[in-house]
Protein backbone atom coordinates (compact mmCIF):
# COMPACT_ATOMS: atom_id res chain seq x y z
CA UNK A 1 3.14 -15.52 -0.46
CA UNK A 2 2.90 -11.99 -1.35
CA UNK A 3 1.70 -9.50 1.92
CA UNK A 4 -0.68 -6.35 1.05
CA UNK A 5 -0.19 -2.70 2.79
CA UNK A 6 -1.81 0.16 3.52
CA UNK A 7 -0.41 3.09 1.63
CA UNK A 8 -2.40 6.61 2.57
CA UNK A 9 -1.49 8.52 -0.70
CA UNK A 10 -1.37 12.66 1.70
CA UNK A 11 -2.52 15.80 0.33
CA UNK A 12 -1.02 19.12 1.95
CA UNK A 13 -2.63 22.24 3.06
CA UNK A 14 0.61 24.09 2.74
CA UNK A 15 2.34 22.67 0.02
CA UNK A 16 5.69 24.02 1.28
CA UNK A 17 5.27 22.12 4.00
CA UNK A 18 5.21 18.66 2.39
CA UNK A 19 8.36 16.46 2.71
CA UNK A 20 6.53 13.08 1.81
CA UNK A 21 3.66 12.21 -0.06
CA UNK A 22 2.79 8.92 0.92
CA UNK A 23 2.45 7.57 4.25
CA UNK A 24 2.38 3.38 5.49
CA UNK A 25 0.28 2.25 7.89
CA UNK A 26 1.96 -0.61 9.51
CA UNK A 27 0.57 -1.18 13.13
CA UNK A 28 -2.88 -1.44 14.89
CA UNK A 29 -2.50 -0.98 18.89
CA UNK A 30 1.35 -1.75 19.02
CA UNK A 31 0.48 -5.01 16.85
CA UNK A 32 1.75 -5.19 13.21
CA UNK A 33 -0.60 -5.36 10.29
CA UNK A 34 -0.30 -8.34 8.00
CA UNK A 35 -2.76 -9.20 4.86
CA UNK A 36 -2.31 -11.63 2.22
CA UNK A 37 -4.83 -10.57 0.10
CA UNK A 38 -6.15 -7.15 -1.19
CA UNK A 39 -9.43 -8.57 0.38
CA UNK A 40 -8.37 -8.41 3.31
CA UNK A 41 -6.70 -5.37 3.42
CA UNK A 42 -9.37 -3.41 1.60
CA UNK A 43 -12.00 -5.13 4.41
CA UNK A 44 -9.35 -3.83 7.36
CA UNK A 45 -9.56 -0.40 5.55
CA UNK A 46 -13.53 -0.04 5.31
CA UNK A 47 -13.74 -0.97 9.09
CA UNK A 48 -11.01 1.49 9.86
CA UNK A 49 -11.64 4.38 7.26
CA UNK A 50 -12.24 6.90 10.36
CA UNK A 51 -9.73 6.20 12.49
CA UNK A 52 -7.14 6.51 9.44
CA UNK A 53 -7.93 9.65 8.28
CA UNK A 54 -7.91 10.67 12.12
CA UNK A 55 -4.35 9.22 12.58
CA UNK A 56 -3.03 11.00 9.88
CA UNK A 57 -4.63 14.27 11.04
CA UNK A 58 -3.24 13.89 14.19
CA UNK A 59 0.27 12.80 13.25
CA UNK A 60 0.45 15.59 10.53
CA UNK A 61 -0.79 18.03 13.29
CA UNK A 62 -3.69 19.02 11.18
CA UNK A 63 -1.46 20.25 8.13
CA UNK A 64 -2.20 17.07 5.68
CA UNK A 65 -5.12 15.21 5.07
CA UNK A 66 -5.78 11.70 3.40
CA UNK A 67 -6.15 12.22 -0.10
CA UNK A 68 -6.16 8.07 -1.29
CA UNK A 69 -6.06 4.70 0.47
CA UNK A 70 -4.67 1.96 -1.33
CA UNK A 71 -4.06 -1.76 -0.50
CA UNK A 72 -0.76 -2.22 -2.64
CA UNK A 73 1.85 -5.38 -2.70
CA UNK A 74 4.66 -5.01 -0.19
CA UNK A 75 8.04 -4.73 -2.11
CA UNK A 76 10.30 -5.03 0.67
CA UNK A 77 12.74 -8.14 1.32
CA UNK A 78 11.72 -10.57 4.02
CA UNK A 79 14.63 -8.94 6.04
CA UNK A 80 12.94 -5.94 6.28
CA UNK A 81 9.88 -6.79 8.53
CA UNK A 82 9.09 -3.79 10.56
């Protein structure tokens, strides 16, 4: 069964300051996110719009802001849950 995540596609108000353009969201309160569907994940995204773009504020100190979200397919091997 494939799993959906939440990729924030970042952009940067300094652009020498960017060292990634693309950030995962992969937790809610210390509790991992899983979908199984891009219905789901997209639903999880409308409800949460505003505290996402807050997060990433806040963990970029300010200096990036959300530019996309996107509910993609998650490409990594089973033995990579994180």
């Amino acid at each position: 069964m494939t799993k959906f995540i939440i990729l924030v596609s970042l952009l940067w108000l300094n652009p020498t300051e960017m060292n990634h353009t693309h950030f995962q969201i992969t937790h809610l309160n210390d509790k991992p996110l899983n979908f199984y569907s891009t219905r789901q994940c997209l639903a999880h995204v409308a409800e949460n719009v505003s505290d996402i773009r807050a997060y990433i504020s806040a963990y970029h100190e300010g200096r990036a802001v959300v530019n996309k979200i996107m509910c993609i397919p998650d490409r990594r091997l089973p033995h990579d849950e994180t």
